[in-house]
N, C-alpha and C. Protein backbone atom coordinates (compact mmCIF):
# COMPACT_ATOMS: atom_id res chain seq x y z
N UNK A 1 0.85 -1.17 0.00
CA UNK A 1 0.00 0.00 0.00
C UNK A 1 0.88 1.22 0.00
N UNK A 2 0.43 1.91 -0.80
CA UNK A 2 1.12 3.52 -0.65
C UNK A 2 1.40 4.23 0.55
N UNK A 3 1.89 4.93 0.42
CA UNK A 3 2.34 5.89 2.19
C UNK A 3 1.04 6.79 2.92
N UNK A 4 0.18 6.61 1.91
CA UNK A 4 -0.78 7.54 2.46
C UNK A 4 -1.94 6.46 1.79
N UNK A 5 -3.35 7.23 2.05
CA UNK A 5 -4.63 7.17 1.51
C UNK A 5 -5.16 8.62 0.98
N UNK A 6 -6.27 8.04 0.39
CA UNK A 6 -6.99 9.17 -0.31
C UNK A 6 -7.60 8.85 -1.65
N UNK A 7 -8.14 9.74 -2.05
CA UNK A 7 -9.29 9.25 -3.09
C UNK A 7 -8.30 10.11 -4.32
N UNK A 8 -7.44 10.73 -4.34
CA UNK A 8 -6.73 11.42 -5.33
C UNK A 8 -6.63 10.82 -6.74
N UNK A 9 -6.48 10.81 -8.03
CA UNK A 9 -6.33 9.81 -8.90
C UNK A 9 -4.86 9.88 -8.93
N UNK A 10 -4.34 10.60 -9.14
CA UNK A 10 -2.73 10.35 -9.28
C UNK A 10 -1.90 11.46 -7.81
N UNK A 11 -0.86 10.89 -7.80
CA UNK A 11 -0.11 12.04 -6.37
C UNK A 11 1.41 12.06 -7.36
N UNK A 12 1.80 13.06 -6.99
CA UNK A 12 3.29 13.06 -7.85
C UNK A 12 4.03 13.60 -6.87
N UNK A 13 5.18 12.79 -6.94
CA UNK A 13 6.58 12.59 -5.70
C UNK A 13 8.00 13.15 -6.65
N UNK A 14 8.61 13.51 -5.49
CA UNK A 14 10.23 13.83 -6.13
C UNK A 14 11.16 12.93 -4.33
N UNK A 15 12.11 13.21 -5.27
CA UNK A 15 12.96 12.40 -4.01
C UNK A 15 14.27 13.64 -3.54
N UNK A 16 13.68 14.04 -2.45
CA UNK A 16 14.95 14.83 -1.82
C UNK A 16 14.96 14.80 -0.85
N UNK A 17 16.56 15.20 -0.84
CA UNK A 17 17.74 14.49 0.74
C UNK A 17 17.29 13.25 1.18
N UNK A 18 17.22 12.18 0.51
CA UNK A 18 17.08 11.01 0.80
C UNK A 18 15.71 10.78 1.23
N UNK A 19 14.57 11.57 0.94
CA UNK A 19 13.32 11.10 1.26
C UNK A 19 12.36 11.78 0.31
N UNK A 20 11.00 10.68 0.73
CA UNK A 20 10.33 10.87 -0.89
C UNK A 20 9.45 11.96 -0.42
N UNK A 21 9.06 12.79 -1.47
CA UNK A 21 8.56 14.72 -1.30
C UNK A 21 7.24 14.54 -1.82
N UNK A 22 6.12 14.45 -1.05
CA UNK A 22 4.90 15.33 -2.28
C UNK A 22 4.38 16.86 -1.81
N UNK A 23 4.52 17.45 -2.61
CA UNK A 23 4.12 18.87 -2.36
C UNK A 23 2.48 18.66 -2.21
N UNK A 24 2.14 19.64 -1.24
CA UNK A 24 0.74 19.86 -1.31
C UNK A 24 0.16 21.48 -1.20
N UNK A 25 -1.30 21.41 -1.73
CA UNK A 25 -1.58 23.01 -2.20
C UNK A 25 -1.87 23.22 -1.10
N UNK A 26 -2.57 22.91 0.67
CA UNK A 26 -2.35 23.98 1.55
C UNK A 26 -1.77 23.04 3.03
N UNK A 27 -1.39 23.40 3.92
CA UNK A 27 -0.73 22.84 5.22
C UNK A 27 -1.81 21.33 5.44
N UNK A 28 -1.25 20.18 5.85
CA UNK A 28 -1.87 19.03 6.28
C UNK A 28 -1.47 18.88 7.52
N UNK A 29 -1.88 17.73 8.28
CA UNK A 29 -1.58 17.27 9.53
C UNK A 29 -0.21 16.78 9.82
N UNK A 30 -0.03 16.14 8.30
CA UNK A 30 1.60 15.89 8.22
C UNK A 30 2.69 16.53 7.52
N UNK A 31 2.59 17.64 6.51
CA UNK A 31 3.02 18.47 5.94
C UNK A 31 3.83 19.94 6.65
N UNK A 32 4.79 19.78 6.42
CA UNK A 32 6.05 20.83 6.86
C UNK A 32 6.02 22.25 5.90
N UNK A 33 6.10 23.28 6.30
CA UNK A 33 6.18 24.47 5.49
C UNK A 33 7.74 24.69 4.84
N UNK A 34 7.93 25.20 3.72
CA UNK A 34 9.79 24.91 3.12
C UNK A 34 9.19 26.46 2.22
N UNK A 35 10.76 27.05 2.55
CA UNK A 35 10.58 28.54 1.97
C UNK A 35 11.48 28.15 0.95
N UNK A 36 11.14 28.55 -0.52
CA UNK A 36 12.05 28.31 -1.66
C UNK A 36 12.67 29.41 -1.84
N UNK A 37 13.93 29.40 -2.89
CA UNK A 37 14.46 30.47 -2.98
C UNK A 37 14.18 32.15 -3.50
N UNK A 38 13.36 31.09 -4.13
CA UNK A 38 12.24 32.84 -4.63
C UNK A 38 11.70 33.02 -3.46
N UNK A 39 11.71 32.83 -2.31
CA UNK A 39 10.80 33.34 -1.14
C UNK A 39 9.21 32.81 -1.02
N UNK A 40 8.90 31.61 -1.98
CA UNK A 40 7.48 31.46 -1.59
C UNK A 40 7.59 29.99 -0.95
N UNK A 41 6.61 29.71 -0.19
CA UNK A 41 6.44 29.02 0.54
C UNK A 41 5.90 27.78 0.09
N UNK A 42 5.89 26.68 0.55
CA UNK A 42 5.22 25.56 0.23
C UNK A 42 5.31 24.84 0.98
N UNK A 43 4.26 23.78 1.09
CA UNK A 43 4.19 22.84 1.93
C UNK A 43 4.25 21.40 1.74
N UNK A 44 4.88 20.32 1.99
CA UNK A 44 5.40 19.08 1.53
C UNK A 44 5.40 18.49 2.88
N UNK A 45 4.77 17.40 2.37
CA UNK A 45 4.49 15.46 3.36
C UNK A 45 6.25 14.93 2.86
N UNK A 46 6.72 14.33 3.81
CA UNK A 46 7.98 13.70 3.84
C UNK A 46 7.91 12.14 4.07
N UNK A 47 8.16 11.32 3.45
CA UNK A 47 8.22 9.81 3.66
C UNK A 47 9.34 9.46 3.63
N UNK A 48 9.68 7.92 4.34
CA UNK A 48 10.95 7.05 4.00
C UNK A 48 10.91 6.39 2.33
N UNK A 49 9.71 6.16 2.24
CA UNK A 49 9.49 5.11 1.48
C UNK A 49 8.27 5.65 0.88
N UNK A 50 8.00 4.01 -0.50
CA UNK A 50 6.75 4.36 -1.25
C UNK A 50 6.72 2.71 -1.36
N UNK A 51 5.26 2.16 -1.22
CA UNK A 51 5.05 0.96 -2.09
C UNK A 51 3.86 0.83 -3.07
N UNK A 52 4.16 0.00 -3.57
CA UNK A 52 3.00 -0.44 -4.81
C UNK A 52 3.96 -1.14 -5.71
N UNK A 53 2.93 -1.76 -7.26
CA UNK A 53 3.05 -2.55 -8.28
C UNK A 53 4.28 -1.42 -8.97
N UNK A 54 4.64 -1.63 -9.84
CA UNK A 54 5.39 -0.54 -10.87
C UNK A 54 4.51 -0.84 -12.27
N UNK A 55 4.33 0.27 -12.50
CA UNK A 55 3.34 0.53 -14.01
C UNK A 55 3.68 0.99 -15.30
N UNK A 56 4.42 1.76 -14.51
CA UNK A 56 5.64 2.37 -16.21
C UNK A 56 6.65 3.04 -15.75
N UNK A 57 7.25 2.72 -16.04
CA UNK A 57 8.77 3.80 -16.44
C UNK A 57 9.47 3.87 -17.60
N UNK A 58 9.53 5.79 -17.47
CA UNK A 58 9.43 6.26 -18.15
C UNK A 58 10.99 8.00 -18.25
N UNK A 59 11.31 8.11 -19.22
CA UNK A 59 12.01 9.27 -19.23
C UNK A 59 10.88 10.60 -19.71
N UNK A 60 11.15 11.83 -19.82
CA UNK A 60 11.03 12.98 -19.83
C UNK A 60 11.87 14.21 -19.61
N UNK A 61 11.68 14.74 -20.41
CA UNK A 61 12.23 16.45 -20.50
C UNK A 61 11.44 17.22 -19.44
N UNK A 62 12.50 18.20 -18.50
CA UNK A 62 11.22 19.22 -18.11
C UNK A 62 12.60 20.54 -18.09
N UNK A 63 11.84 21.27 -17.40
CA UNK A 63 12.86 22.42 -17.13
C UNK A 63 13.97 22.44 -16.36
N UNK A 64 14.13 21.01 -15.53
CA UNK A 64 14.84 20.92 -14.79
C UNK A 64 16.37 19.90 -14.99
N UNK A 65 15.81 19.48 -16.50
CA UNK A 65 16.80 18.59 -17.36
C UNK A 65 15.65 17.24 -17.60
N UNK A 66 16.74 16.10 -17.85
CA UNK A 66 15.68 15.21 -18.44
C UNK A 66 15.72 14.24 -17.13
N UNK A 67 14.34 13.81 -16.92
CA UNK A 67 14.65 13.20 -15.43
C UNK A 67 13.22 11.25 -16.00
N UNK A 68 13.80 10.63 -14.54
CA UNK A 68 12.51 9.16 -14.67
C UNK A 68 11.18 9.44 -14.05
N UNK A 69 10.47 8.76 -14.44
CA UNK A 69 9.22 9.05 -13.98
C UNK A 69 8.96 7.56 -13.66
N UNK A 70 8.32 7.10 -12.75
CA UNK A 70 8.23 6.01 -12.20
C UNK A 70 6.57 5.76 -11.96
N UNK A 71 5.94 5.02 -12.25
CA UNK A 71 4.15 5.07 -11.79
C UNK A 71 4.16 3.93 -11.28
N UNK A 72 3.37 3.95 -9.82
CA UNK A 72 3.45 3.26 -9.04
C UNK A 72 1.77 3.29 -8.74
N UNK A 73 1.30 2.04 -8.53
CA UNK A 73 0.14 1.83 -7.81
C UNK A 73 -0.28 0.65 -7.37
N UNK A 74 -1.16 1.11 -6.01
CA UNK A 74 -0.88 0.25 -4.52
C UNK A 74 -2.62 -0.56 -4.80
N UNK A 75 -3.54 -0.43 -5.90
CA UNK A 75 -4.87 -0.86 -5.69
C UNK A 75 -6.07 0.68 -6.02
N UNK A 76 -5.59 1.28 -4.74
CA UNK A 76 -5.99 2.60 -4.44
C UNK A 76 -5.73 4.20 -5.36
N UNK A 77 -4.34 4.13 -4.70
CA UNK A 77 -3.74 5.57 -5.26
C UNK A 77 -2.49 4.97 -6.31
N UNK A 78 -2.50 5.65 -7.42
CA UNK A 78 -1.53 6.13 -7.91
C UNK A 78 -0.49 6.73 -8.04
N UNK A 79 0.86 6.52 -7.85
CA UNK A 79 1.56 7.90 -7.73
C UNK A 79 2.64 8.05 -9.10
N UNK A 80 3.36 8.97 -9.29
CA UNK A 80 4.23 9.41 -10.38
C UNK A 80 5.39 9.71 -9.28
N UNK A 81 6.61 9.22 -9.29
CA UNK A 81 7.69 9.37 -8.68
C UNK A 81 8.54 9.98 -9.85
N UNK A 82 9.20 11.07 -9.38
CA UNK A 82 10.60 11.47 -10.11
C UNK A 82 11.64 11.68 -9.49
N UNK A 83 12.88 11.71 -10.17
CA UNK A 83 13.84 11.52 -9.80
C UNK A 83 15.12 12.16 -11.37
N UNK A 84 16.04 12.68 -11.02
CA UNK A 84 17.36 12.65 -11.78
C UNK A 84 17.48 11.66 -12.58
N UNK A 85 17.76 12.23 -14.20
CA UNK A 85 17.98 10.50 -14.72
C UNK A 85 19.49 10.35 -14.16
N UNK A 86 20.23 11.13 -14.48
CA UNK A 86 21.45 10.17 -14.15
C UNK A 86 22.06 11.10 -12.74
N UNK A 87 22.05 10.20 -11.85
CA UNK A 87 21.86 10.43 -10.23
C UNK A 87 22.35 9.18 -9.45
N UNK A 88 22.71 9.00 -8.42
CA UNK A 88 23.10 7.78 -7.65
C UNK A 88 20.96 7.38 -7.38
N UNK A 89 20.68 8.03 -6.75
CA UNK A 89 19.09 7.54 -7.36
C UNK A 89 18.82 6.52 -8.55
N UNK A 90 18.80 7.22 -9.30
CA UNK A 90 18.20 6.78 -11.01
C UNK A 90 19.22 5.42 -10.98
N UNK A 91 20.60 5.58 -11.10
CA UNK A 91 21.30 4.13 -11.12
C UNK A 91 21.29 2.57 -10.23
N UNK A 92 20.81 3.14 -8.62
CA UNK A 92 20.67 2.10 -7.90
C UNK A 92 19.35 1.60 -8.50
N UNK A 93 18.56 2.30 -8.67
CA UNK A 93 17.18 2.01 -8.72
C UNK A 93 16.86 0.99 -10.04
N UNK A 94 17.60 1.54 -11.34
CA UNK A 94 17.84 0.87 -12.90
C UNK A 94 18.54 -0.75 -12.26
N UNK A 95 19.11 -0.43 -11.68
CA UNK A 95 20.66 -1.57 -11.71
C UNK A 95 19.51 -2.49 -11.26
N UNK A 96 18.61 -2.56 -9.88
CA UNK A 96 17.95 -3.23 -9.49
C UNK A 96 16.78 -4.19 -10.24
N UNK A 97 16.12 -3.29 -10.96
CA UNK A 97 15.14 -3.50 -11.94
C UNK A 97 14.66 -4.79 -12.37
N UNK A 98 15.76 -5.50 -13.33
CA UNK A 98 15.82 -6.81 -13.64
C UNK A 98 15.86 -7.93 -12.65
N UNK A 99 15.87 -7.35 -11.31
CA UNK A 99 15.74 -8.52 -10.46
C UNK A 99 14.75 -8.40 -9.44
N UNK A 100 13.57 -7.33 -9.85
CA UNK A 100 12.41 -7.40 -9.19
C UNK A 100 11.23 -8.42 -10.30
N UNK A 101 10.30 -8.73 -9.18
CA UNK A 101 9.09 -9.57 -9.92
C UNK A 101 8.00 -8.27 -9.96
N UNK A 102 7.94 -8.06 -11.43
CA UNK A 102 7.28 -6.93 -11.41
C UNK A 102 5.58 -7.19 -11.49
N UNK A 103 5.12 -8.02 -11.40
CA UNK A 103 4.06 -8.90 -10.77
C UNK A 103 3.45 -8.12 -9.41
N UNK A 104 4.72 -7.95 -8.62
CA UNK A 104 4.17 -7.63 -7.20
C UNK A 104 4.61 -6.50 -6.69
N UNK A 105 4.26 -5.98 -5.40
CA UNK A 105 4.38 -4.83 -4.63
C UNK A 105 5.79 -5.14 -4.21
N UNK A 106 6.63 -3.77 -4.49
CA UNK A 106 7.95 -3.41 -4.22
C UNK A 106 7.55 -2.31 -2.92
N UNK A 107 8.49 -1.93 -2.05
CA UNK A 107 8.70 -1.11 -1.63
C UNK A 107 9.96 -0.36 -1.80
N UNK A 108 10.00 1.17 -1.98
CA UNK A 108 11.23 2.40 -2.72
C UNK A 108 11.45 2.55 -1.77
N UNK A 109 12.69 2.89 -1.46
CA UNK A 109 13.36 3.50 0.06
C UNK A 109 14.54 4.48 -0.32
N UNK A 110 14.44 5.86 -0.83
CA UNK A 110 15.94 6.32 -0.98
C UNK A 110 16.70 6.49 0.33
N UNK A 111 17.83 7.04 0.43
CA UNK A 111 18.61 7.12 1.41
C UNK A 111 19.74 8.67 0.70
N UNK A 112 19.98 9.41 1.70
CA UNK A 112 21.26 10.01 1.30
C UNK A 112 22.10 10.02 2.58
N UNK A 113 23.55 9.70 1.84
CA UNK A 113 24.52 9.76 3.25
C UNK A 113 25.44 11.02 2.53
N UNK A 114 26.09 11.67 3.95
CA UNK A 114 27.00 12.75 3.90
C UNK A 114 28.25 12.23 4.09
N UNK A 115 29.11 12.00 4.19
CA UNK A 115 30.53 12.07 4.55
C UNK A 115 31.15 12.96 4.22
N UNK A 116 31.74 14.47 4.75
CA UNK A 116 32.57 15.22 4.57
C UNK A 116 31.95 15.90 3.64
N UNK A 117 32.31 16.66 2.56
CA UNK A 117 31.64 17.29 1.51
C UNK A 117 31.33 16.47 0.33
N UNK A 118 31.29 14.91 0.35
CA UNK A 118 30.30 14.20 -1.03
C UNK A 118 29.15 13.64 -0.04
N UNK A 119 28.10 13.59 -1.03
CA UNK A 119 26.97 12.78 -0.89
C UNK A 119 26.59 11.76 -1.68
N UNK A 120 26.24 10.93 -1.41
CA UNK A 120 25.96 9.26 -1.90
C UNK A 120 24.39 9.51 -1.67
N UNK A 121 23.73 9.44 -3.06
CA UNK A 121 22.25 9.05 -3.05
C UNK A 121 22.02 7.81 -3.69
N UNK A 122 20.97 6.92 -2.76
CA UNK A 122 20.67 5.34 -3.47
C UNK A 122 19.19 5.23 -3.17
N UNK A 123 18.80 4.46 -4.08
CA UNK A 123 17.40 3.87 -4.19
C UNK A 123 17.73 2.80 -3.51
N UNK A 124 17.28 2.11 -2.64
CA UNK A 124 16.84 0.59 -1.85
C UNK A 124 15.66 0.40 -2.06
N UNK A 125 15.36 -0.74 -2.98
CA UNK A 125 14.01 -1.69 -3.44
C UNK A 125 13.94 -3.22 -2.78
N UNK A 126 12.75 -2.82 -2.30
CA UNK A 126 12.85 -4.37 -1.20
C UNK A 126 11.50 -5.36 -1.84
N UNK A 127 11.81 -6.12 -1.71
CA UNK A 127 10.27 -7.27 -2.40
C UNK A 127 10.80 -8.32 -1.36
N UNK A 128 10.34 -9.09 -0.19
CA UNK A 128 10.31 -9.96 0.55
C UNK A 128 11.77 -10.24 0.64
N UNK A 129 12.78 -9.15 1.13
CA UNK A 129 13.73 -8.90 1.47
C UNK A 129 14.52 -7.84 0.52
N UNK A 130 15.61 -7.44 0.36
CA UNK A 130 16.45 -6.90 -0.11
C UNK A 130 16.50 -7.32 -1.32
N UNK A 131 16.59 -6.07 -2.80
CA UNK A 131 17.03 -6.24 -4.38
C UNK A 131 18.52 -6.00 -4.67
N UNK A 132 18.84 -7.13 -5.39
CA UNK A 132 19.93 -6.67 -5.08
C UNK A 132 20.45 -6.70 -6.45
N UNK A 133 21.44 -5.58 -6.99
CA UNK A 133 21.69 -5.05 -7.92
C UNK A 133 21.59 -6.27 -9.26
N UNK A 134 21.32 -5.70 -10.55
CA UNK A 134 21.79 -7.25 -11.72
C UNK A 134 23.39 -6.38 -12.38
N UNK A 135 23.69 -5.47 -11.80
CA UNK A 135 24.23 -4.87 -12.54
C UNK A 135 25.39 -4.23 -11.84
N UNK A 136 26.42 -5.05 -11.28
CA UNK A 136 27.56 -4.57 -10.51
C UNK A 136 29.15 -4.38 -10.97
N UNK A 137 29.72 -3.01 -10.26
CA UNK A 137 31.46 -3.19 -10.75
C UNK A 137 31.65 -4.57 -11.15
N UNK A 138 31.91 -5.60 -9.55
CA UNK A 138 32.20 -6.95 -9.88
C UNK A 138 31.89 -7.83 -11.56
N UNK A 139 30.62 -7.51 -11.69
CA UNK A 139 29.76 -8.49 -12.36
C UNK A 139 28.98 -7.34 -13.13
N UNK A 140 29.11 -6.43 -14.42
CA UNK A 140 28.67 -5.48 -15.21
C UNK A 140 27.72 -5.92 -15.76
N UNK A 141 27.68 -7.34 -16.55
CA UNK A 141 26.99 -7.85 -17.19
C UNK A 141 26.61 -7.05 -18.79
N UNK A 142 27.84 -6.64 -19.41
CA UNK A 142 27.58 -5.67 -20.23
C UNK A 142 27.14 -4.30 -19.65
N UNK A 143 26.96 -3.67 -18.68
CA UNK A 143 26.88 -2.51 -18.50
C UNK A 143 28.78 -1.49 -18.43
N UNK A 144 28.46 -0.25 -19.13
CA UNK A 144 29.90 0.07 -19.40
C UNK A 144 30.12 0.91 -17.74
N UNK A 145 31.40 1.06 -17.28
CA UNK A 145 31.57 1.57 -16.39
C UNK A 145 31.53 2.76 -16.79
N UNK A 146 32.05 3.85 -15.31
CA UNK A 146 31.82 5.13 -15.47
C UNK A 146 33.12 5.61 -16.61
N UNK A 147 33.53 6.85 -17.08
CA UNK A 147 34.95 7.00 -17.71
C UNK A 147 35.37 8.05 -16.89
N UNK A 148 36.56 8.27 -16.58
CA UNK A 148 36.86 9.67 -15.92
C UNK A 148 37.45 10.57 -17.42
N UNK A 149 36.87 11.71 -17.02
CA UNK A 149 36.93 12.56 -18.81
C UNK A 149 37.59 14.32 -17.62
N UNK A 150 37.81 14.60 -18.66
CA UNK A 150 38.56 16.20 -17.86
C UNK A 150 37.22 17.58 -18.73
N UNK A 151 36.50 17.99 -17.65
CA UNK A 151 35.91 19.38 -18.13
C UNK A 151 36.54 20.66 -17.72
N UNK A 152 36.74 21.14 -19.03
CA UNK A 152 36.70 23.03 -18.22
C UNK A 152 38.63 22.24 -17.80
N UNK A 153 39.17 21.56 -17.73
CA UNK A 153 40.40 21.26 -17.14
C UNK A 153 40.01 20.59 -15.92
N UNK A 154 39.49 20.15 -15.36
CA UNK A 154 38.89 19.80 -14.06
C UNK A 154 38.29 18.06 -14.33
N UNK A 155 38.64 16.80 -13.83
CA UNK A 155 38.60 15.84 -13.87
C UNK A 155 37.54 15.49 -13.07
N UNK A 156 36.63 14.68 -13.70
CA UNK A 156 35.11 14.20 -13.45
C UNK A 156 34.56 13.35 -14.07
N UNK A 157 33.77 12.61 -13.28
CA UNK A 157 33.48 11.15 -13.98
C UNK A 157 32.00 11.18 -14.75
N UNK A 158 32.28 10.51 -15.45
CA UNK A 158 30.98 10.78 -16.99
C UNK A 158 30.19 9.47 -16.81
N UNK A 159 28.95 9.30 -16.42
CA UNK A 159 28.41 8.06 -16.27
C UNK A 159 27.24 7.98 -17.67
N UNK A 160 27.86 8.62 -18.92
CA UNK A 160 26.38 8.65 -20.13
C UNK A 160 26.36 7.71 -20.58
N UNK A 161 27.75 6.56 -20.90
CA UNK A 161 27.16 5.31 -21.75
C UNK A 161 26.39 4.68 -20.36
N UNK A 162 26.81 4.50 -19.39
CA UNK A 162 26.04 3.56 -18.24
C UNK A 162 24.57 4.02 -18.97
N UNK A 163 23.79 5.12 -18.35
CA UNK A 163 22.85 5.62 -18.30
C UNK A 163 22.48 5.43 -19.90
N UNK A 164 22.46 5.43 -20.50
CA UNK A 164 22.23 4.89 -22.05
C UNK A 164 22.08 3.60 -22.11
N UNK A 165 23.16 2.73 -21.78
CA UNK A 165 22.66 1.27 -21.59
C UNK A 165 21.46 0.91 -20.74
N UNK A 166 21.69 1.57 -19.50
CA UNK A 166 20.44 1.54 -18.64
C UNK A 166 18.85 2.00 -19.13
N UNK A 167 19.04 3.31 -19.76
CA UNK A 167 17.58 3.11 -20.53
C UNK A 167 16.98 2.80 -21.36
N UNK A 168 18.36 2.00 -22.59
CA UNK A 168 17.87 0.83 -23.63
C UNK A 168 17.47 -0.74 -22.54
N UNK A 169 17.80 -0.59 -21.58
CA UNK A 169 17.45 -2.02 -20.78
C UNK A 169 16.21 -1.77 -20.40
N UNK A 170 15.61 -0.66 -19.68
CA UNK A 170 14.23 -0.89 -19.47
C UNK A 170 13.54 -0.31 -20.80
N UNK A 171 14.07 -0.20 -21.77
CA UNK A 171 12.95 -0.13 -23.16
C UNK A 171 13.38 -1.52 -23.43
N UNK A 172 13.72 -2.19 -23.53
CA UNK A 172 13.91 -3.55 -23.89
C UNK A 172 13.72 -4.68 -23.14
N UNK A 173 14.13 -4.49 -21.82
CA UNK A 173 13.79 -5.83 -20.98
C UNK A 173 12.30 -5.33 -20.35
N UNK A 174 12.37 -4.11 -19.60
CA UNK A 174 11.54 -4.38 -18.61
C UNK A 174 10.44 -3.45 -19.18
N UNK A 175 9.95 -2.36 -19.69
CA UNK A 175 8.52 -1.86 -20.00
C UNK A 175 7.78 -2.71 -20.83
N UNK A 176 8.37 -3.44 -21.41
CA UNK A 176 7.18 -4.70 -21.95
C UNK A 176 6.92 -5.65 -21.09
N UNK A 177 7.40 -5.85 -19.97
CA UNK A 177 7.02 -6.65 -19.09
C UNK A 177 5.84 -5.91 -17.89
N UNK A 178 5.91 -4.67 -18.20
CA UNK A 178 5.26 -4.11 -17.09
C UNK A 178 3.88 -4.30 -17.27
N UNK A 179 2.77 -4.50 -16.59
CA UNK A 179 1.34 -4.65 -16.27
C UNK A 179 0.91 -3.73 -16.17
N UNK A 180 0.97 -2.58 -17.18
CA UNK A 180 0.18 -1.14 -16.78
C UNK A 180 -0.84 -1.32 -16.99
N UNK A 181 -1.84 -0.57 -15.93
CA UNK A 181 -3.06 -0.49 -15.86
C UNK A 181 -3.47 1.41 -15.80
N UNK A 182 -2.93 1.58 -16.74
CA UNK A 182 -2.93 3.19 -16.62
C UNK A 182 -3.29 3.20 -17.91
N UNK A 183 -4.68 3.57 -18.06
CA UNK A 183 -4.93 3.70 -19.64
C UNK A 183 -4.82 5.04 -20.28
N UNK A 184 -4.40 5.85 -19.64
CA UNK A 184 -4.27 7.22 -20.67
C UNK A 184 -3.06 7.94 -19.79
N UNK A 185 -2.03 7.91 -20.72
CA UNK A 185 -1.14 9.16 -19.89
C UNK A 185 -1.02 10.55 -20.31
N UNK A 186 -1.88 10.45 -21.14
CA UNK A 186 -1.41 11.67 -21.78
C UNK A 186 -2.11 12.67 -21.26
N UNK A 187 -3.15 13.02 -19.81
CA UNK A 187 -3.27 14.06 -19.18
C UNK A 187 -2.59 14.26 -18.28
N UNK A 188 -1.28 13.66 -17.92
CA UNK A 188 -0.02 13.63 -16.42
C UNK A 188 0.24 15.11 -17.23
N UNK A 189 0.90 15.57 -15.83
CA UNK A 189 1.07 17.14 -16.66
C UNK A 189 2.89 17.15 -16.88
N UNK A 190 3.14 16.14 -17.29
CA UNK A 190 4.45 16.24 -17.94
C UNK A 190 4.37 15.69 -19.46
């Protein structure tokens, strides 16, 4: 079941600082007030987690670059999860993919850890224990590693073939396997 209830048809999530975000239009019982940088205010429900079936995934363009869209539903509610396509997010979450039964209810768990000035963001997908990657350093399985490339003179690691392989794998292995029961997407407002 989803993190919440409600009669809503769809809820749309983002994932920040390691927990999943839905904005809402006025203060709830569980909803925190967050001043954005333009100075306006908003109010957002904070979760660990999300569960339900997976229904589609999906890429998209928005203003914010090109990011996944994830549709999730628990029976009840619907939700649209986004996320960074290429992100420690988006990769734990891909890598996992092929070794969920997409048949059944997953539960999403991001996480972010700090150490010093980097941050490590991961998706943790659990189905009657722990998912565990198809797609590791050890064991690539055809996935290309990262390359270290130099920008601007400044040395940084380029993860685009990964992330390319990764979203020819779920156009190829896994959205034809998916059980969507979402018959029209084309009023999501992305």
């Amino acid at each position: 079941m989803g993190a919440i209830t409600n009669n809503s048809a769809k809820i749309f999530l983002s994932i920040t600082d390691g927990k999943i975000c839905r904005r809402v239009q006025s203060p709830t019982e569980s909803s925190l007030p967050r001043t954005l940088k333009d100075g306006r205010v908003v109010n957002e429900e904070w979760y660990d987690g999300w569960e339900g079936i997976i229904h589609d995934i999906q890429t998209r363009e928005s203003d914010f670059g090109k990011e996944w869209q994830v549709t999730i539903a628990d029976g009840t509610t619907t939700a649209i999860l986004g996320f960074k396509y290429s992100s420690g997010y988006a990769a734990s979450f891909l890598k996992a993919l092929p070794n969920l039964d997409l048949t059944k209810s997953v539960k999403i768990s991001p996480k972010l850890t700090v150490e010093g000035d980097k941050k490590r963001s991961v998706i943790f997908l659990n189905q009657n224990g722990p998912v565990k990657w198809a797609y590791t350093k050890e064991n690539p399985n055809g996935m290309p590693g990262l390359k270290q490339i130099k920008v601007k003179g400044i040395s940084t690691w380029d993860d685009s073939d990964m992330m390319d392989f990764l979203e020819q794998m779920v156009a190829e292995k896994i959205r034809p396997n998916l059980t969507s029961t979402i018959s029209n997407t084309d009023d999501l407002p992305f």
